[in-house]
Protein backbone atom coordinates (compact mmCIF):
# COMPACT_ATOMS: atom_id res chain seq x y z
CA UNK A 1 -4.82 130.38 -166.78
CA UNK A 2 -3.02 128.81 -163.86
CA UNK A 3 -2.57 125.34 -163.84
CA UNK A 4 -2.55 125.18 -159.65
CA UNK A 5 -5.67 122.41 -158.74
CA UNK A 6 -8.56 124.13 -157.65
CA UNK A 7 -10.08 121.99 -154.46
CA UNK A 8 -13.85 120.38 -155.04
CA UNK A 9 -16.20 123.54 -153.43
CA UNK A 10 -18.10 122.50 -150.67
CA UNK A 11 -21.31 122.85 -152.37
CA UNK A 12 -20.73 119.67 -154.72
CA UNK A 13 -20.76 117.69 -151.50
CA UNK A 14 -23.76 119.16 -150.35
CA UNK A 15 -25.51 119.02 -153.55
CA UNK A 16 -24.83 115.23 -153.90
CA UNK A 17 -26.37 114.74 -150.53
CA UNK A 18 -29.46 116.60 -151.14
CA UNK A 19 -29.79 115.16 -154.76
CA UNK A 20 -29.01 111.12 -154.57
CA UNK A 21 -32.34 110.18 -152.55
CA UNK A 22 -34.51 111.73 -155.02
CA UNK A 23 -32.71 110.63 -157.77
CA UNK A 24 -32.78 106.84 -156.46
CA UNK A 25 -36.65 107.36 -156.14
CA UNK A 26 -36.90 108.45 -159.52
CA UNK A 27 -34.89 106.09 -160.94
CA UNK A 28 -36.92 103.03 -158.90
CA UNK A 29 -39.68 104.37 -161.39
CA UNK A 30 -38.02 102.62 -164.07
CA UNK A 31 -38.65 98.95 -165.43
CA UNK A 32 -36.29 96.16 -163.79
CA UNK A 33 -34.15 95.69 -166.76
CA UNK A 34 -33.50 99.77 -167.49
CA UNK A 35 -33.25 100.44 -163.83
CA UNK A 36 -30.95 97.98 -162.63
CA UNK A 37 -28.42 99.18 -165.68
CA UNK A 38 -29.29 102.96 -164.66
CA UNK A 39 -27.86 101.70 -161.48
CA UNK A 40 -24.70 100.36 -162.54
CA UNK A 41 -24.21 103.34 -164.91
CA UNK A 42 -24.67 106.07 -162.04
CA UNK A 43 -22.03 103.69 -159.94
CA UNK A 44 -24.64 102.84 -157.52
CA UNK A 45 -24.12 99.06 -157.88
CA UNK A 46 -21.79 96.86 -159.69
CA UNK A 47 -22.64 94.63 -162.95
CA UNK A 48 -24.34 91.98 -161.23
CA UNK A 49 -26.75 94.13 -158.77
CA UNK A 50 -24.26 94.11 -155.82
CA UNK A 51 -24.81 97.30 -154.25
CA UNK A 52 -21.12 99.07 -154.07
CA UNK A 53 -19.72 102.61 -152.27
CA UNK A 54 -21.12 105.20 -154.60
CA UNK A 55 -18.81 106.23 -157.57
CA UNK A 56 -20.74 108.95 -159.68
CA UNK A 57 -19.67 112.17 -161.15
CA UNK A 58 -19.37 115.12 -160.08
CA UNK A 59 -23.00 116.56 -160.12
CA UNK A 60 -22.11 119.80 -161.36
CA UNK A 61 -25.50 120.19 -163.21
CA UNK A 62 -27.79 119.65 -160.21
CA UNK A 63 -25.18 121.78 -157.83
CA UNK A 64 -25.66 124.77 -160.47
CA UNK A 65 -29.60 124.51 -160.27
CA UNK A 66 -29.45 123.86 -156.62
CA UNK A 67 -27.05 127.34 -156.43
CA UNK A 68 -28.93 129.53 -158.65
CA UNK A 69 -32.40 128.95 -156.90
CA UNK A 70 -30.53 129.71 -153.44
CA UNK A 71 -29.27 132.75 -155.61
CA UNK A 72 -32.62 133.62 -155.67
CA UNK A 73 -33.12 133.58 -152.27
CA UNK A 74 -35.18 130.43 -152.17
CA UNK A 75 -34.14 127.07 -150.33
CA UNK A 76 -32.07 124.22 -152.47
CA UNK A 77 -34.70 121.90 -152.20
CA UNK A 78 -37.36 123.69 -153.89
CA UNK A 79 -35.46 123.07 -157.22
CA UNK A 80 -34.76 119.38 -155.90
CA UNK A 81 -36.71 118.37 -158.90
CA UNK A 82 -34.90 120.37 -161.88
CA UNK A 83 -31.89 119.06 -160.42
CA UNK A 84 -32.89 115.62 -160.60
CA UNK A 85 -33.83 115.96 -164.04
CA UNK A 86 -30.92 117.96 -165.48
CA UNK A 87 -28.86 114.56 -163.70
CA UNK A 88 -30.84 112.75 -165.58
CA UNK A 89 -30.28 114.51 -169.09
CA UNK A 90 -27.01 114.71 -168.31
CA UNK A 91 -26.62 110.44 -167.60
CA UNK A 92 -28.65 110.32 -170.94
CA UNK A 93 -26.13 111.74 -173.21
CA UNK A 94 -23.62 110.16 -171.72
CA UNK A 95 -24.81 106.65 -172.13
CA UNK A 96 -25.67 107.19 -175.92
CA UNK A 97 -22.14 109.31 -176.20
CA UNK A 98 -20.34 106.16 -175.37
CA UNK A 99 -21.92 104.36 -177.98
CA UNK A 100 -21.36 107.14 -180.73
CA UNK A 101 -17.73 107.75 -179.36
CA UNK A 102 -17.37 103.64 -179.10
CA UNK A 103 -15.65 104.41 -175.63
CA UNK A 104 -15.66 100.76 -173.45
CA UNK A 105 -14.50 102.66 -170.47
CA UNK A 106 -16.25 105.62 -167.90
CA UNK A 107 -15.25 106.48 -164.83
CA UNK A 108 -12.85 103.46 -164.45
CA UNK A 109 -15.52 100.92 -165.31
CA UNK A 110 -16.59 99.44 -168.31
CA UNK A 111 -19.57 101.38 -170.52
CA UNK A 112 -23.29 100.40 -170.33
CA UNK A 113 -22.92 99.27 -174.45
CA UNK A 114 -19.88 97.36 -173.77
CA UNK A 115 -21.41 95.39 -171.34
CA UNK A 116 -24.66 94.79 -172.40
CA UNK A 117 -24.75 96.41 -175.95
CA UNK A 118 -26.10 99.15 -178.17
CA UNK A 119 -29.42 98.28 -177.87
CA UNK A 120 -29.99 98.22 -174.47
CA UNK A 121 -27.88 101.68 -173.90
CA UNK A 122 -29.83 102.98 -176.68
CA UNK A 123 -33.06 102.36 -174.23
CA UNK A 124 -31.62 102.78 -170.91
CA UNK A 125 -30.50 106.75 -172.23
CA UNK A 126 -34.03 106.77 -173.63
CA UNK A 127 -35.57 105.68 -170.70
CA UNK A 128 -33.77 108.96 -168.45
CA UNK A 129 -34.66 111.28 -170.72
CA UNK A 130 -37.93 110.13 -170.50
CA UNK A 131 -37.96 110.18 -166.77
CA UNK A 132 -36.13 113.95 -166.51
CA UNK A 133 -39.35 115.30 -168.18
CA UNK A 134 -41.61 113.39 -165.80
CA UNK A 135 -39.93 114.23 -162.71
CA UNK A 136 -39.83 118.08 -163.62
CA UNK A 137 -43.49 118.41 -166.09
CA UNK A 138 -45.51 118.45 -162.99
CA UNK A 139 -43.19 120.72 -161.06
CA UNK A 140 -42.99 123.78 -163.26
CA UNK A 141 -44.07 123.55 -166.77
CA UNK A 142 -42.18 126.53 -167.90
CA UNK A 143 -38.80 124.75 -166.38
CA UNK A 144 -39.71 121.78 -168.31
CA UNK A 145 -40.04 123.90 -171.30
CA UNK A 146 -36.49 124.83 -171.09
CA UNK A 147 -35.35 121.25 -170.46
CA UNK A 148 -36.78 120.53 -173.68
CA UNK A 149 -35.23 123.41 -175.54
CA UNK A 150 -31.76 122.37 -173.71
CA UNK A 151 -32.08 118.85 -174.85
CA UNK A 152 -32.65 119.73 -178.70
CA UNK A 153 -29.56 121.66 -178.59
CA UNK A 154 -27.33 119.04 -177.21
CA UNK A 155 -28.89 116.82 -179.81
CA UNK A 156 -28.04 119.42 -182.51
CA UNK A 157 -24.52 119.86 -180.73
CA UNK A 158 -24.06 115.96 -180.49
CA UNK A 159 -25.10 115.62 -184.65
CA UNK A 160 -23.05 118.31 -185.76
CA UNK A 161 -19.77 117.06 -183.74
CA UNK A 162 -20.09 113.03 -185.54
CA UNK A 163 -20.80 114.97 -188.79
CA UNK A 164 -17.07 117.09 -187.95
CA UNK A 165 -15.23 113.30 -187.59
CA UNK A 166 -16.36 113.28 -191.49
CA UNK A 167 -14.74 116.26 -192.71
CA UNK A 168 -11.08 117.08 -193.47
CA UNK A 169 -11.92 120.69 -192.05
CA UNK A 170 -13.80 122.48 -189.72
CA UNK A 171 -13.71 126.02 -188.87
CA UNK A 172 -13.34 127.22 -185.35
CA UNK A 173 -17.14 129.21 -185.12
CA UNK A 174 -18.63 125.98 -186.28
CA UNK A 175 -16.64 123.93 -183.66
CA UNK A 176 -17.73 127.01 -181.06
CA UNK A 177 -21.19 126.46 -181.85
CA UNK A 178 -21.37 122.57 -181.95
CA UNK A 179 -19.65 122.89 -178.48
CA UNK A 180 -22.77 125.58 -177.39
CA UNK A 181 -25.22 123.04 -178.28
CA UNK A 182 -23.82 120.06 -177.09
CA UNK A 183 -22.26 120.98 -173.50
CA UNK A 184 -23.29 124.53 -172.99
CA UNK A 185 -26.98 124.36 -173.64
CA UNK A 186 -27.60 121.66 -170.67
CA UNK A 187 -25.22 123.86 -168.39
CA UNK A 188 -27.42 127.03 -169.53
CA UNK A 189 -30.68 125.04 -168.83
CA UNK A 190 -29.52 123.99 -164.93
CA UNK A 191 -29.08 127.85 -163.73
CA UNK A 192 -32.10 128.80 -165.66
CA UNK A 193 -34.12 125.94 -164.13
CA UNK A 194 -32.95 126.74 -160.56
CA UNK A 195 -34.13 130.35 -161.32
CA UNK A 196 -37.11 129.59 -162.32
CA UNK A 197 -37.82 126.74 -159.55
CA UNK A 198 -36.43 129.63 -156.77
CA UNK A 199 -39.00 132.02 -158.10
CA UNK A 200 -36.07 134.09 -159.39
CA UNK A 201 -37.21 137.41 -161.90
CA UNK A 202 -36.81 137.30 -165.45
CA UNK A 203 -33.63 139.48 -165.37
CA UNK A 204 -31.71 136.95 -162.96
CA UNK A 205 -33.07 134.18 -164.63
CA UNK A 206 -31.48 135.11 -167.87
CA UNK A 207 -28.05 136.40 -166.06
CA UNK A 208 -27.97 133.08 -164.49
CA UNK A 209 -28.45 131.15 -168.43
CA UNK A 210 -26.16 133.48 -169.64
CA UNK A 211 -23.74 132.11 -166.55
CA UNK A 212 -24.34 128.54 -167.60
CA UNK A 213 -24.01 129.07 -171.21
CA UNK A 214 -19.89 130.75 -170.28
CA UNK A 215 -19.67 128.12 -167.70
CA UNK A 216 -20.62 124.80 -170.54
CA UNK A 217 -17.90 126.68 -172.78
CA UNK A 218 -15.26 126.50 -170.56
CA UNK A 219 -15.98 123.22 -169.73
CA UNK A 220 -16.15 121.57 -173.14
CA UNK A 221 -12.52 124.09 -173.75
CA UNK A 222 -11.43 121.80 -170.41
CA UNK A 223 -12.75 118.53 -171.95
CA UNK A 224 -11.45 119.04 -175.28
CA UNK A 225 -7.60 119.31 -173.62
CA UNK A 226 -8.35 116.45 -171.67
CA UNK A 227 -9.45 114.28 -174.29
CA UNK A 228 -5.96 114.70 -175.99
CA UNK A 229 -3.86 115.56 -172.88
CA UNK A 230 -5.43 114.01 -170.05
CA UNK A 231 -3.81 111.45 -168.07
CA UNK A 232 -6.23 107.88 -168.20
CA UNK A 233 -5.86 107.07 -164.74
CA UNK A 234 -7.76 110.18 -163.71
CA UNK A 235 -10.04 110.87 -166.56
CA UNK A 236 -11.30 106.82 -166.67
CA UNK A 237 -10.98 107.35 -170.54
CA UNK A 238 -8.77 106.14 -172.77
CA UNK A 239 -5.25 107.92 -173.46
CA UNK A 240 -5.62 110.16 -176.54
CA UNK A 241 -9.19 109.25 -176.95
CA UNK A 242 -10.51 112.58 -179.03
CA UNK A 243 -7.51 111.71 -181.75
CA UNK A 244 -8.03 108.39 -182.08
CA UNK A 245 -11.59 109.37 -183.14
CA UNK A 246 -10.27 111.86 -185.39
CA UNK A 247 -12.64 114.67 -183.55
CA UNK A 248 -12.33 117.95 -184.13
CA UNK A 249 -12.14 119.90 -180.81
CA UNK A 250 -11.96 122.79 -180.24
CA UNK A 251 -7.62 122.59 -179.87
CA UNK A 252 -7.54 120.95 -183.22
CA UNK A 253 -10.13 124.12 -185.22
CA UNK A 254 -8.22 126.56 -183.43
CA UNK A 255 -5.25 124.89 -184.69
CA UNK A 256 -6.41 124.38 -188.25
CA UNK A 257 -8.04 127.81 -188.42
CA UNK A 258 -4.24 129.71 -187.07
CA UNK A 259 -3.19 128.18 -190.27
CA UNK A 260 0.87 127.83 -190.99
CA UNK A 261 2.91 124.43 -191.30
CA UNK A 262 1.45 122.72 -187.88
CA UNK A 263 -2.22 123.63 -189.39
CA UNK A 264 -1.13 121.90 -192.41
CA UNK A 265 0.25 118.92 -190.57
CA UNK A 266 -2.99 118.67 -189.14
CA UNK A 267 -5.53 118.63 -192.13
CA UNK A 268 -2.92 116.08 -194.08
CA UNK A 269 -3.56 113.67 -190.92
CA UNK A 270 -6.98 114.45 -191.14
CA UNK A 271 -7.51 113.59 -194.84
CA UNK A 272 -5.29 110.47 -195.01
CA UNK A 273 -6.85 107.32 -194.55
CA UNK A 274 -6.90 106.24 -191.27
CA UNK A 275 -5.54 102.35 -190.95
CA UNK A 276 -8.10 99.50 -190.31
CA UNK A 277 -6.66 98.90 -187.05
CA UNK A 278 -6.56 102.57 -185.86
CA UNK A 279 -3.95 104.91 -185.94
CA UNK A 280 -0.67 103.67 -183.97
CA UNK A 281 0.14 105.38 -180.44
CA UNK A 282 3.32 106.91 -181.41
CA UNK A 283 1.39 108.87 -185.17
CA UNK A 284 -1.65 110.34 -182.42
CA UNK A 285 1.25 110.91 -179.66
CA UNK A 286 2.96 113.28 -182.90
CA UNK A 287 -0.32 114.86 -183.46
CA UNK A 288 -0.34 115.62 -179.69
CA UNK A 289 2.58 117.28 -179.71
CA UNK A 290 2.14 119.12 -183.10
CA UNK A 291 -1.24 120.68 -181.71
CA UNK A 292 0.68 121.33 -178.61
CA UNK A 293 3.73 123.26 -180.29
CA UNK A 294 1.33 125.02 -182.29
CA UNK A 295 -0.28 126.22 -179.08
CA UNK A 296 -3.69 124.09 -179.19
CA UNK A 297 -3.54 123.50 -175.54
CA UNK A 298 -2.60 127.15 -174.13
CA UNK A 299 -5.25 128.66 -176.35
CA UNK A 300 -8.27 126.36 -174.86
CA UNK A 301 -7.04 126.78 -171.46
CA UNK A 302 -7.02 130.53 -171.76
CA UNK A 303 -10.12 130.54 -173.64
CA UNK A 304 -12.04 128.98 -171.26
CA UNK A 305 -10.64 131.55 -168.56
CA UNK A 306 -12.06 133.98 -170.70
CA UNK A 307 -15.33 132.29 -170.53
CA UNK A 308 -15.49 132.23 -166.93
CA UNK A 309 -14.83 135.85 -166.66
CA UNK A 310 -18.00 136.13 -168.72
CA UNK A 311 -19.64 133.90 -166.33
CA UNK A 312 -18.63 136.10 -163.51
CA UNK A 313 -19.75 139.46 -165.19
CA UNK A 314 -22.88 137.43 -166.08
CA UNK A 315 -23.84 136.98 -162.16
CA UNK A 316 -22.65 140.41 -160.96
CA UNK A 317 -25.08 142.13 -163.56
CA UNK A 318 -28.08 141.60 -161.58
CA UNK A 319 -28.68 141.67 -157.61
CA UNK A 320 -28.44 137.67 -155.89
CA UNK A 321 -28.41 136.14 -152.82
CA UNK A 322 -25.13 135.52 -150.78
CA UNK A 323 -23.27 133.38 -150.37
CA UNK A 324 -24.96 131.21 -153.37
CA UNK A 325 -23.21 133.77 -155.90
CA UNK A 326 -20.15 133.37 -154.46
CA UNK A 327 -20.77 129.99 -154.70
CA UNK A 328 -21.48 129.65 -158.40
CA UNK A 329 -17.82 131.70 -158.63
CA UNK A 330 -16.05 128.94 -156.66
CA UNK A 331 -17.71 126.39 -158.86
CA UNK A 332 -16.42 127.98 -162.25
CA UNK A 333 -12.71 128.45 -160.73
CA UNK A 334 -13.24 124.34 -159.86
CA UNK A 335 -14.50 123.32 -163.13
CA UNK A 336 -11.26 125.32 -165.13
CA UNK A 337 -8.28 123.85 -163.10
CA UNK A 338 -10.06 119.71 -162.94
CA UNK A 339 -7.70 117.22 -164.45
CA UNK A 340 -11.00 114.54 -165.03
C-alpha cells in the first residue's frame, strides 16, 4: 500500500455539519452531570464547562450511514438519526476503552476517567449507549435491531481483546475475529443502518454491511500500526501505547503466527514478567523494531489494502446511487493512508 497521505474527502466535512446539531440535541437529553462530561469528551467544551472551538473525531461512522442512505438514492438527512446514534456507540466504547486500556490521554486532552474517574466514565459511556437506542428505536425499529446486534459484537470483540493481554499466545484468526467484533461490527452496522434508513433493498443493504465489515478491518489493521508506530503528537496517544499494554494486535499474531527467531523473540517478551513499573522505553522500542524487521508493519498495511479492495467489490456488486458510491470509495482510500 502506498504510504502518500490521502486528503480528508469532502464528505467528512459535510457529514459533521449535518450531524453536530442533532447530536447536541440529543446529548442535552442527558442529566447535568453525564451531559456536561459528554461535552467535554466530544471536545465541545473544556473541563470546566467553557465552551471551546470544536475538537472531535473524525465522524467516519455517521459519514458512512449518511453515504450509504444517499447510495440509496435517499437524502442524508433521512438517516440523520442512525448517524447520531452510531456517534453515539462509537463515543461509548471509547470512553469505557480508556478505562480498560488505562489511557490518560485522547485526542490531545486528558481522558474522561482520568479526570473525573472510573465511575463516572463507567456511567457517562452507559448513559450514550443508552441514548443511541433512544434516538434511533422510534425511527426504524429494524435499524435499531442492528445497532443492538453491532453493539454485542464490539462487546464480544472488546472481552476477547483484554482476555488476549492474558495469554502468552494468540493466533492470528482469533486476533482477526476479536478485531471483527470489536471495530468492524459498528463500521458494518453504520452502512447497514443508512440502507435501511434510505429505504435501500435487501441486496444493497447487505453489499453495503459487507462494505463496512472490509472497511472496520482495515481500520483496526491501520490502528493496530499506529498503536506501535504512530507518532504521539498526531495520534493524541501515548508513544508505543499497544506494547506497553502487552496487546496482541494484529502486527504482533501475524508476527507470532509467521513463526522463526523474531516470533520467538516475541512470545519470550510476552511470557516474562513484565516489571512493576512498566516495561522501559528502550525494551518496547526493541520489540518495535523486532515486529518491524519481521515484517509486522508491511503485512497490516497491505492487509488492510486488501480489505478495502473487498470493500470496493462489495459496493460495485449491486446497482447505487452516484456520486455517494464514489464517495464511500474516497472514504476507504482516506481511512488506509491516516497517520491518527
Amino acid at each position: 500500500m502506498s504510504t502518500e497521505a490521502v486528503s480528508a474527502p469532502p464528505a467528512l466535512a459535510r457529514t459533521r455539519a449535518l450531524l453536530d446539531p442533532a447530536l447536541r440535541r440529543a446529548v442535552a437529553r442527558l442529566d447535568p452531570v453525564n451531559r456536561s462530561i459528554s461535552e467535554y469528551h466530544l471536545g465541545w467544551v473544556t473541563a470546566d464547562g467553557t465552551p471551546r472551538e470544536p475538537a472531535g473525531g473524525k465522524a467516519v461512522r455517521p459519514t458512512v450511514t449518511l453515504l450509504a442512505a444517499e447510495a440509496c438514492g435517499a437524502a442524508a438527512e433521512t438517516a440523520i438519526p442512525g448517524a447520531v446514534s452510531v456517534e453515539l456507540v462509537h463515543n461509548f466504547s471509547l470512553i469505557h476503552d480508556d478505562v480498560m486500556d488505562g489511557d490518560t490521554e485522547r485526542r490531545h486532552q486528558p481522558t474522561v476517567w482520568a479526570l473525573w474517574g472510573v465511575p463516572a466514565a463507567i456511567l457517562t459511556g452507559d448513559a450514550l449507549v443508552n441514548l443511541a437506542q433512544e434516538v434511533l428505536l422510534p425511527r426504524d425499529p429494524q435499524a435499531s435491531a442492528v445497532l443492538g446486534s453491532a453493539i454485542r459484537e464490539m462487546i464480544r470483540g472488546q472481552t476477547e481483546d483484554l482476555a488476549f493481554e492474558r495469554r502468552d499466545w494468540v493466533e492470528l484468526p482469533e486476533c482477526r475475529a476479536m478485531a471483527a467484533g470489536k471495530t468492524g461490527a459498528l463500521l458494518s452496522a453504520s452502512a447497514r443502518i443508512g440502507g435501511l434508513l434510505g429505504g435501500g433493498s435487501a441486496a444493497a443493504v447487505d453489499a453495503l454491511g459487507a462494505y463496512g465489515a472490509h472497511v472496520g478491518m482495515a481500520f483496526q489493521l491501520v490502528d493496530d500500526v499506529l498503536g506501535i508506530w504512530g507518532d504521539t503528537s498526531v495520534t493524541g496517544k501515548p508513544v508505543l501505547s499497544d506494547l506497553r499494554a502487552r496487546k496482541k494486535s494484529l502486527p504482533v499474531t501475524y508476527v507470532l503466527s509467521a513463526g522463526g527467531s523474531p516470533a520467538q523473540a516475541i512470545a519470550d517478551w510476552l511470557a516474562a514478567p513484565e516489571p512493576a513499573d512498566g516495561a522501559p522505553e528502550t525494551e518496547l522500542e526493541r520489540i518495535a523494531d523486532v515486529l518491524d524487521a519481521a515484517g509486522g508493519r508491511d503485512w497490516a498495511l497491505a492487509e488492510a489494502d486488501r480489505e478495502i479492495g473487498q470493500a470496493v467489490q462489495a459496493l460495485d456488486s449491486v446497482p447505487l446511487a452516484e456520486p455517494a458510491r464514489e464517495e464511500l470509495k474516497a472514504l476507504t482510500r482516506f481511512l488506509t493512508h491516516r497517520s491518527a
